[in-house]
PDB file of N, CA and C in Angstrom:
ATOM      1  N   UNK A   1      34.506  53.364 -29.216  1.00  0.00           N
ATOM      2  CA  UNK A   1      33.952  54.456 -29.975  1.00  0.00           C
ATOM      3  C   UNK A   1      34.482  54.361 -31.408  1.00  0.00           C
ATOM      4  N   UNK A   2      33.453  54.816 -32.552  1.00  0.00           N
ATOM      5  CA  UNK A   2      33.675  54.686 -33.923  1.00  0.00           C
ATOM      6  C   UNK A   2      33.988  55.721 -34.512  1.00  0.00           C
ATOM      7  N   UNK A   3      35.129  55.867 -35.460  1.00  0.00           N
ATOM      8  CA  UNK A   3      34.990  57.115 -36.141  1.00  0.00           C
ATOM      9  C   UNK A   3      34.304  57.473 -37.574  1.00  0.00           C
ATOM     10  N   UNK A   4      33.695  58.680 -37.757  1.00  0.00           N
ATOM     11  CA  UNK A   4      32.988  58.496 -39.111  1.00  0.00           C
ATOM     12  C   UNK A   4      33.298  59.825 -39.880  1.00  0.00           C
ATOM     13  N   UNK A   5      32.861  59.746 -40.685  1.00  0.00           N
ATOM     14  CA  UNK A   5      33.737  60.987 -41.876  1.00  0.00           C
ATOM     15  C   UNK A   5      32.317  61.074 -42.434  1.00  0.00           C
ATOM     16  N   UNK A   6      32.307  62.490 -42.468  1.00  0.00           N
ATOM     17  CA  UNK A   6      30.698  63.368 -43.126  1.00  0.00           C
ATOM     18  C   UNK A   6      31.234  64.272 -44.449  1.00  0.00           C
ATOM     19  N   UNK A   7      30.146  64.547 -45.142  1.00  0.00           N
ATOM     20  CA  UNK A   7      30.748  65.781 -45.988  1.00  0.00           C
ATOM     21  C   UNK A   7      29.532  66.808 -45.890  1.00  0.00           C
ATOM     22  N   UNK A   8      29.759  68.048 -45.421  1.00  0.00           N
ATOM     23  CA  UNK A   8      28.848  69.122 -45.347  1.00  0.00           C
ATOM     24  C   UNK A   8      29.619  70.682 -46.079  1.00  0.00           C
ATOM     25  N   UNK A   9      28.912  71.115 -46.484  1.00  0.00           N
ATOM     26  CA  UNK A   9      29.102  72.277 -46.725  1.00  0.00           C
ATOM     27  C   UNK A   9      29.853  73.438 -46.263  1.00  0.00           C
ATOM     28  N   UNK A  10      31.284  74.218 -46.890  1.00  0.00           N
ATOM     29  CA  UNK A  10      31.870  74.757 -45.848  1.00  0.00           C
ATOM     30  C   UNK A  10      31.028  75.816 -44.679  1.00  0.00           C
ATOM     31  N   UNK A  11      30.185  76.115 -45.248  1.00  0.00           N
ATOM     32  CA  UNK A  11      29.192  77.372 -44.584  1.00  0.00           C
ATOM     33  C   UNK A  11      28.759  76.733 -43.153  1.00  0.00           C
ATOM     34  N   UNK A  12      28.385  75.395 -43.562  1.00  0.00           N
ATOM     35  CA  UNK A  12      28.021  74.151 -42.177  1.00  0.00           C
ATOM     36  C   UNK A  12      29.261  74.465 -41.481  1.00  0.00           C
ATOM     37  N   UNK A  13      29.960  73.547 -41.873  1.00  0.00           N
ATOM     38  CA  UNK A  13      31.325  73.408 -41.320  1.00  0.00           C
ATOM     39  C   UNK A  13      31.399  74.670 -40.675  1.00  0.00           C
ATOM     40  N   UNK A  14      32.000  75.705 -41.051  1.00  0.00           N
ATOM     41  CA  UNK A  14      32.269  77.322 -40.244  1.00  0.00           C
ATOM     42  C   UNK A  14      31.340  77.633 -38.929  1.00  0.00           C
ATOM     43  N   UNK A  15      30.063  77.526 -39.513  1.00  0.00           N
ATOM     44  CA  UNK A  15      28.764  77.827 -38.315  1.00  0.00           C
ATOM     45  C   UNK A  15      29.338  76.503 -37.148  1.00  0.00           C
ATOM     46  N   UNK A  16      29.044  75.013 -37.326  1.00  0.00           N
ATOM     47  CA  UNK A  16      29.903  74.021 -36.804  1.00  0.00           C
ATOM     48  C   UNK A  16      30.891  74.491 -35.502  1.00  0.00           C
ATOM     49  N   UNK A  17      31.986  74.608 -36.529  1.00  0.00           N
ATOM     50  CA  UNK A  17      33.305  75.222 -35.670  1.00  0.00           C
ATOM     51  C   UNK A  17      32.973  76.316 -34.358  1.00  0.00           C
ATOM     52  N   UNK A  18      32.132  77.344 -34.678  1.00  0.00           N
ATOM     53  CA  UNK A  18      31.962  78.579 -34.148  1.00  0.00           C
ATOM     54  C   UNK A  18      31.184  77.558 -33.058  1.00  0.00           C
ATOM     55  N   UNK A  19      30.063  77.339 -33.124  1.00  0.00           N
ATOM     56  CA  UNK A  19      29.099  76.317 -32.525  1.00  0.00           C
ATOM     57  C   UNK A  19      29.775  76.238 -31.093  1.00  0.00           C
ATOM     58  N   UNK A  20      30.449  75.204 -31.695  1.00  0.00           N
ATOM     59  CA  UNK A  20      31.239  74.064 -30.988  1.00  0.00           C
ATOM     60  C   UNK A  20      32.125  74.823 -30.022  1.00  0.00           C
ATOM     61  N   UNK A  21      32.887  75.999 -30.522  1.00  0.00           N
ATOM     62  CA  UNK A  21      33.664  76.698 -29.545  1.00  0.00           C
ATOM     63  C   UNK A  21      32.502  77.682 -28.430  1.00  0.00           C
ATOM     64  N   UNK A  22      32.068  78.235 -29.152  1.00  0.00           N
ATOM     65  CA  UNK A  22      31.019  78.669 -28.024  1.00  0.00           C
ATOM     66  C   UNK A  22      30.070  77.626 -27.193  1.00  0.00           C
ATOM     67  N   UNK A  23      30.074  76.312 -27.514  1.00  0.00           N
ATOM     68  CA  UNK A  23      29.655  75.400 -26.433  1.00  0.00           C
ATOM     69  C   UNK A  23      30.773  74.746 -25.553  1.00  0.00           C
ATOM     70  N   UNK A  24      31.867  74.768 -25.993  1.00  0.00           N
ATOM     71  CA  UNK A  24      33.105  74.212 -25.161  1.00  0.00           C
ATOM     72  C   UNK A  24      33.405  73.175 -25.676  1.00  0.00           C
ATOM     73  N   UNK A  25      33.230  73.256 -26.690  1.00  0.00           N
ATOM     74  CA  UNK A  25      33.538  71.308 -26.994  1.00  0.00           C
ATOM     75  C   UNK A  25      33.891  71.328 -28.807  1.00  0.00           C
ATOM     76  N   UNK A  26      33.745  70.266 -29.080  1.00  0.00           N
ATOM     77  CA  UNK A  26      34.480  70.089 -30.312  1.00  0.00           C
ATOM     78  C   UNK A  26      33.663  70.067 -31.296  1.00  0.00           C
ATOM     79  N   UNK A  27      33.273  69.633 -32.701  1.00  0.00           N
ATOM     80  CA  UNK A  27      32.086  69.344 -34.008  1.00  0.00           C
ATOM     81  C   UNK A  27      31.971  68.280 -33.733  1.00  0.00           C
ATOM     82  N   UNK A  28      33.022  66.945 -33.684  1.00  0.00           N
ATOM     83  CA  UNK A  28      33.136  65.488 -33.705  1.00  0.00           C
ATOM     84  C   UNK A  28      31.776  65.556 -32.124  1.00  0.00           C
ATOM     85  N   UNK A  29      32.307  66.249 -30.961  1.00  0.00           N
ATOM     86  CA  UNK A  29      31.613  65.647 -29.627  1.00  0.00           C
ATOM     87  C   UNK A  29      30.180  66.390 -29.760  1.00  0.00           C
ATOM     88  N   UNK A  30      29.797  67.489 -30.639  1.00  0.00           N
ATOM     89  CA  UNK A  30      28.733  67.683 -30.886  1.00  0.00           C
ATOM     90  C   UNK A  30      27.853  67.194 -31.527  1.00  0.00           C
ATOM     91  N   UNK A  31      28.204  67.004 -32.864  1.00  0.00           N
ATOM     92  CA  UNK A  31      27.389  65.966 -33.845  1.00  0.00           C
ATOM     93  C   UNK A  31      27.372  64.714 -32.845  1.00  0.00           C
ATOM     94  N   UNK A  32      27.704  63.823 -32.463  1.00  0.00           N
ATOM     95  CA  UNK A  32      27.917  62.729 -32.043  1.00  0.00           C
ATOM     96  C   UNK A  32      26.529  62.793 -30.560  1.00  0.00           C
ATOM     97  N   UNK A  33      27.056  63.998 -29.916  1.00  0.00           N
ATOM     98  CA  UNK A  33      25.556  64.047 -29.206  1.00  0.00           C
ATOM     99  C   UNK A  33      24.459  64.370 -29.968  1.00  0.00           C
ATOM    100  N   UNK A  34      24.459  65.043 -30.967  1.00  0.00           N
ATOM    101  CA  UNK A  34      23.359  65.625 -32.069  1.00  0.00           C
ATOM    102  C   UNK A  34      22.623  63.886 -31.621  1.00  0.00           C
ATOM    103  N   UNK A  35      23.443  63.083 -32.391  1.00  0.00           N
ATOM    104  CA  UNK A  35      22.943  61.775 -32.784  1.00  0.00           C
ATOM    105  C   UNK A  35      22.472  60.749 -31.622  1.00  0.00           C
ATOM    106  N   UNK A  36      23.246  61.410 -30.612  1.00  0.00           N
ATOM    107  CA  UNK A  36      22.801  60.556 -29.334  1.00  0.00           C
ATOM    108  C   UNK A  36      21.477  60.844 -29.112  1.00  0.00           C
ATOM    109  N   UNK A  37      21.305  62.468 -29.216  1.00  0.00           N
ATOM    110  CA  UNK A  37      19.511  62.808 -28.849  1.00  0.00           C
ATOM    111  C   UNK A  37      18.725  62.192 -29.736  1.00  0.00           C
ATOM    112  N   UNK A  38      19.238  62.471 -31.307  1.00  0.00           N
ATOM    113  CA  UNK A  38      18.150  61.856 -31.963  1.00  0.00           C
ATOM    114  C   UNK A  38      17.762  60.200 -31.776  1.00  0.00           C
ATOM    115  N   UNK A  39      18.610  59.345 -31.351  1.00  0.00           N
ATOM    116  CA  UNK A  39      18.624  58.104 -30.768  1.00  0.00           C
ATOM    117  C   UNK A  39      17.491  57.935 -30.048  1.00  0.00           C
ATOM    118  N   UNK A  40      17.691  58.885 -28.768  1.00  0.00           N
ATOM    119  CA  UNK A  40      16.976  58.890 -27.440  1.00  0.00           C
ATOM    120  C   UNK A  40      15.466  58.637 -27.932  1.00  0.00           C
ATOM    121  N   UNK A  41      15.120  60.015 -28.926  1.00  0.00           N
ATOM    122  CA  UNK A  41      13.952  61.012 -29.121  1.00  0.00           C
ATOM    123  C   UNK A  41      13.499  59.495 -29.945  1.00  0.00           C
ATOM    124  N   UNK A  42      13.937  58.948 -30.721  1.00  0.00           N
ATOM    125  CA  UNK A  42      13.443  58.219 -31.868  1.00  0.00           C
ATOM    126  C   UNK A  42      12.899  56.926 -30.576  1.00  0.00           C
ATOM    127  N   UNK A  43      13.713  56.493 -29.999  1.00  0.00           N
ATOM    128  CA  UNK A  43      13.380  55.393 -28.964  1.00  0.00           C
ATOM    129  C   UNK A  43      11.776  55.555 -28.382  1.00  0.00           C
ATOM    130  N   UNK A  44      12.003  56.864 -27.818  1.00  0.00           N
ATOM    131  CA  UNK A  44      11.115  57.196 -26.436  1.00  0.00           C
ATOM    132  C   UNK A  44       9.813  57.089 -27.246  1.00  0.00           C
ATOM    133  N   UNK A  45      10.020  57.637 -29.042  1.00  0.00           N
ATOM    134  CA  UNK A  45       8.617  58.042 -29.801  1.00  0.00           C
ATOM    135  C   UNK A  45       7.761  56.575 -30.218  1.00  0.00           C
ATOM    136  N   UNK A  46       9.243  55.238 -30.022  1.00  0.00           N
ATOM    137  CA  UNK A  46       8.859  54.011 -30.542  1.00  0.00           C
ATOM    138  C   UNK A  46       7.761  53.624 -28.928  1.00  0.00           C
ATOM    139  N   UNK A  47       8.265  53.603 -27.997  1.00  0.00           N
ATOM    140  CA  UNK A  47       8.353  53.343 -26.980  1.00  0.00           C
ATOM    141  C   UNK A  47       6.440  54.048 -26.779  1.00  0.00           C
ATOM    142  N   UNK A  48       6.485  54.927 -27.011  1.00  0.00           N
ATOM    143  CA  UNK A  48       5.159  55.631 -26.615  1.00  0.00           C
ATOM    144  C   UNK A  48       4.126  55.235 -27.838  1.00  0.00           C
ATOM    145  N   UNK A  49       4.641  54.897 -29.213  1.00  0.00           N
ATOM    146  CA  UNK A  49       3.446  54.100 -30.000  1.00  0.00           C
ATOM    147  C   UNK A  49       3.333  52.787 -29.471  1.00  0.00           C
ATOM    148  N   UNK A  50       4.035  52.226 -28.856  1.00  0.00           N
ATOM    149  CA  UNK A  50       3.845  50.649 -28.678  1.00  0.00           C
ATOM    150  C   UNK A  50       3.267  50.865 -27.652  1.00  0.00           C
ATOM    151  N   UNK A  51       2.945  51.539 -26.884  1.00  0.00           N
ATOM    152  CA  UNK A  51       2.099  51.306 -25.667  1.00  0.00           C
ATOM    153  C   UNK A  51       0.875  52.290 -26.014  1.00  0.00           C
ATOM    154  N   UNK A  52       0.573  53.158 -27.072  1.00  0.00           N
ATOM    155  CA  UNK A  52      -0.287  53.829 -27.469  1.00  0.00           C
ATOM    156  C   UNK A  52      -1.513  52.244 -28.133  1.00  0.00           C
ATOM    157  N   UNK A  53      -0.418  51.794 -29.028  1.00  0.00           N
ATOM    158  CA  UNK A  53      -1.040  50.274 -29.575  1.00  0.00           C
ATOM    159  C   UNK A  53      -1.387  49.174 -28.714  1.00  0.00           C
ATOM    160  N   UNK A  54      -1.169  49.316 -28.134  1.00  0.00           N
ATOM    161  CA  UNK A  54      -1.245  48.120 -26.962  1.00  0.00           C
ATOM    162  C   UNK A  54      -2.124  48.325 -25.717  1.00  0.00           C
ATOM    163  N   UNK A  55      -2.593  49.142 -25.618  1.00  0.00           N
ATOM    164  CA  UNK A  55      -3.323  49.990 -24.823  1.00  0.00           C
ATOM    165  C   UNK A  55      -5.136  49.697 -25.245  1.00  0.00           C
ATOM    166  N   UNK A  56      -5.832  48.759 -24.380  1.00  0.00           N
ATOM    167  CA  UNK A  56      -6.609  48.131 -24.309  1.00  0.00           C
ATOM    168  C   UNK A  56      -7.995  49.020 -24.222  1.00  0.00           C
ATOM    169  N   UNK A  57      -7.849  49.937 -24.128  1.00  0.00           N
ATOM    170  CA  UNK A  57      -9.128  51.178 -23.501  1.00  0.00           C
ATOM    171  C   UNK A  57      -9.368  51.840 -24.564  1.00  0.00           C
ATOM    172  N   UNK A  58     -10.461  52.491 -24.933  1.00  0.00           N
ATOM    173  CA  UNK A  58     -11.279  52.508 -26.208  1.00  0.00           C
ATOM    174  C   UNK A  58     -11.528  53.886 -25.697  1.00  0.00           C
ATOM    175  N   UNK A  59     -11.505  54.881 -26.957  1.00  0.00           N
ATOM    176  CA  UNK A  59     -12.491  56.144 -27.120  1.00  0.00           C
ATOM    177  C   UNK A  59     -14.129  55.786 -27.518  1.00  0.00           C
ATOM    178  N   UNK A  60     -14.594  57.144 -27.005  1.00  0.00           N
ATOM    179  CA  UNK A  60     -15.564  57.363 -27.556  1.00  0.00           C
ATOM    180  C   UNK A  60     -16.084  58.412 -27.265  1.00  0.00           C
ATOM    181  N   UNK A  61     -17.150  59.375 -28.352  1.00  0.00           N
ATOM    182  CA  UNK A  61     -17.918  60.872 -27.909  1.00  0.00           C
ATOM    183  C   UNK A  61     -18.711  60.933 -27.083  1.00  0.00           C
ATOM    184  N   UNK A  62     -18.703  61.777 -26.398  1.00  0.00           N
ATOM    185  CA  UNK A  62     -19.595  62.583 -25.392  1.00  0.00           C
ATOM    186  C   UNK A  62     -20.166  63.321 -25.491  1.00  0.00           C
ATOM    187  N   UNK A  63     -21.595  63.659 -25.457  1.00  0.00           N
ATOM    188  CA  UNK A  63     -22.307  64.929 -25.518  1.00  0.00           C
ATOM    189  C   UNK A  63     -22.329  65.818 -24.134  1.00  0.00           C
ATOM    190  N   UNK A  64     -21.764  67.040 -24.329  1.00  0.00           N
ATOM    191  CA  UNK A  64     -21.896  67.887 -23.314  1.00  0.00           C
ATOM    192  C   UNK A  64     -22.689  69.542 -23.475  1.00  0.00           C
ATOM    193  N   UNK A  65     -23.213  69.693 -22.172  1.00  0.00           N
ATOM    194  CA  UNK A  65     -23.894  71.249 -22.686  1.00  0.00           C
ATOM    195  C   UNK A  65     -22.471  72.635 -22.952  1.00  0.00           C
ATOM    196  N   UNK A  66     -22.657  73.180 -23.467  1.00  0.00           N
ATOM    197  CA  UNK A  66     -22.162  74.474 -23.594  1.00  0.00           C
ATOM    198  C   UNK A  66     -22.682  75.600 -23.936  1.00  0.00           C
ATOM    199  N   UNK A  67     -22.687  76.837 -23.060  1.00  0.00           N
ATOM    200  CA  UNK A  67     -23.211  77.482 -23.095  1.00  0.00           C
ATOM    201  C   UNK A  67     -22.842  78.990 -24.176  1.00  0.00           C
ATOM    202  N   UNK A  68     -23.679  79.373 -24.605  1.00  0.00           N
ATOM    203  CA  UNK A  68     -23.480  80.313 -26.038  1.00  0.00           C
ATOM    204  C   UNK A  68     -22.771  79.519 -26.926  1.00  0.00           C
ATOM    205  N   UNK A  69     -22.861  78.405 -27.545  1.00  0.00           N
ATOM    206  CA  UNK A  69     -22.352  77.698 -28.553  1.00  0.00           C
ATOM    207  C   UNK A  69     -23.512  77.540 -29.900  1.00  0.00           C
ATOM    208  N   UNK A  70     -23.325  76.552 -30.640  1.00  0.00           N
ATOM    209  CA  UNK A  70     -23.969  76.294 -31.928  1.00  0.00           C
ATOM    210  C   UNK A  70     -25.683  76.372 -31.470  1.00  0.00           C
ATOM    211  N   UNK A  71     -26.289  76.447 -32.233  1.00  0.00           N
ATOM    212  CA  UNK A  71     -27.670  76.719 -32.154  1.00  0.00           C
ATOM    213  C   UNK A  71     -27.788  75.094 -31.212  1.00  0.00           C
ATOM    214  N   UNK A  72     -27.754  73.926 -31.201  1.00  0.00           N
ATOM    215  CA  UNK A  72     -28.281  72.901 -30.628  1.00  0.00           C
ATOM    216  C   UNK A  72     -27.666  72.603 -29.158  1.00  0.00           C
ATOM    217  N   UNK A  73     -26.694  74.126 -28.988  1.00  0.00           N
ATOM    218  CA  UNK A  73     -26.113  73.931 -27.435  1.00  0.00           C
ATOM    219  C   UNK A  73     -25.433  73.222 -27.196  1.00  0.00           C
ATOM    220  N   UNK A  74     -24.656  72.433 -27.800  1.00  0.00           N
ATOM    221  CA  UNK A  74     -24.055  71.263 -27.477  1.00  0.00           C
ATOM    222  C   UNK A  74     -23.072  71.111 -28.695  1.00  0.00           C
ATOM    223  N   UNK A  75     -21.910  70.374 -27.430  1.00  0.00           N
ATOM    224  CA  UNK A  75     -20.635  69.957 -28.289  1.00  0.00           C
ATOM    225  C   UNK A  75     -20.268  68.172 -27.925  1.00  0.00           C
ATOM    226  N   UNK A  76     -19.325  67.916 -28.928  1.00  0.00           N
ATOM    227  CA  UNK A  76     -19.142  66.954 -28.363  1.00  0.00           C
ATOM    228  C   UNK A  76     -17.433  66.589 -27.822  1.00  0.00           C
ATOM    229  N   UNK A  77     -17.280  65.669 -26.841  1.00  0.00           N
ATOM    230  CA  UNK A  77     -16.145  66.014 -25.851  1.00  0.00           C
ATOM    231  C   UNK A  77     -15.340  64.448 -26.377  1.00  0.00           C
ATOM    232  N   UNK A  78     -14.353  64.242 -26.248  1.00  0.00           N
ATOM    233  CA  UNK A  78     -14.032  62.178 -26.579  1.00  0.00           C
ATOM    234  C   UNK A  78     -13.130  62.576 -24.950  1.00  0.00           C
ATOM    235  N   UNK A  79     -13.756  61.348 -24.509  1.00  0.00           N
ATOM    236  CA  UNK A  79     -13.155  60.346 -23.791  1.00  0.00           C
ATOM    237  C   UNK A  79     -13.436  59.314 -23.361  1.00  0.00           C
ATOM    238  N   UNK A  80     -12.400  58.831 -22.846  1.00  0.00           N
ATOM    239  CA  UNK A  80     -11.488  57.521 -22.779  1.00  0.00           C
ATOM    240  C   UNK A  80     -11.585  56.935 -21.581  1.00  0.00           C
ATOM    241  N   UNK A  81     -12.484  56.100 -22.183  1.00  0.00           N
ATOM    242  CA  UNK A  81     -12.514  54.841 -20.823  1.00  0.00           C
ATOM    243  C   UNK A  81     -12.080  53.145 -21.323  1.00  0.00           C
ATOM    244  N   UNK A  82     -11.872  52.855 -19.908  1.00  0.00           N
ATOM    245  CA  UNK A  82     -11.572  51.286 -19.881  1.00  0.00           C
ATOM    246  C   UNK A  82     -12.839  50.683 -20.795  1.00  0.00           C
ATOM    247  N   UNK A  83     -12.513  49.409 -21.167  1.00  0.00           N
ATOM    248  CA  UNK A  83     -13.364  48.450 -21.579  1.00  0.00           C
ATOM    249  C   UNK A  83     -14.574  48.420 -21.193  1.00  0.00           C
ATOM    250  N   UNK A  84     -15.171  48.183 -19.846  1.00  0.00           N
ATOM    251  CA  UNK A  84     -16.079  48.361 -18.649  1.00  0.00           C
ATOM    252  C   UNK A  84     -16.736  49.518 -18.851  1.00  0.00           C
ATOM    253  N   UNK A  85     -16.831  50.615 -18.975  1.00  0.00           N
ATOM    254  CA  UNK A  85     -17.176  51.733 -18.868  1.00  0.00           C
ATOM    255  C   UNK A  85     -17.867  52.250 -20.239  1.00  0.00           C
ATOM    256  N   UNK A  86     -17.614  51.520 -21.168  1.00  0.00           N
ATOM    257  CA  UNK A  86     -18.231  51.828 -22.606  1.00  0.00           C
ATOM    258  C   UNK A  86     -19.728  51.880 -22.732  1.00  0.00           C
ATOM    259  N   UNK A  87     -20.170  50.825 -22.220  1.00  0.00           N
ATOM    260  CA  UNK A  87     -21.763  50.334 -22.339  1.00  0.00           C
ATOM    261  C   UNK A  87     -22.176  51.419 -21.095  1.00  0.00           C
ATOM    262  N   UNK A  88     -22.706  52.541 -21.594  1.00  0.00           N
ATOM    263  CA  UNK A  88     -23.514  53.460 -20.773  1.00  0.00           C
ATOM    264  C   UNK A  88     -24.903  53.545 -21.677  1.00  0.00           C
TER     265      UNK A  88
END
């Protein structure tokens, strides 16, 4: 484990302290998870564009009826089919 030195504001710092005692734990073991989540969150968001990109299946609009809507009755809906399924 690494140690690192921040500079924040005493007002931070105070709120911090208080924080930290009402969670049971310290500023150092809080921030440090702060950073672990943001780790996680940043991963999972890479993780879900690369398979958003990679993801072989194509949109496209749909016309559907709806009822009491725009004068021409109709909205349109997107979804998502495989490759196969496009040519209707």
């Amino acid at each position: 484990m690494k140690n690192l030195t921040i500079t924040v504001e005493d007002d931070v710092l105070e709120w911090a302290r208080i924080e930290a005692a009402r969670r049971g734990t310290s500023v150092s073991r809080m921030v440090g998870d702060f950073m672990a989540e943001m780790q996680r969150r940043e991963d999972a968001y890479e993780r879900a564009y690369l398979a958003w990109r990679t993801d072989e299946r194509s949109w496209h609009a749909v016309s559907s009826p709806q009822s009491g809507s725009a004068p021409a009755g109709r909205k349109l809906r997107v979804a998502r089919t495989t490759g196969e399924d496009v040519a209707r």
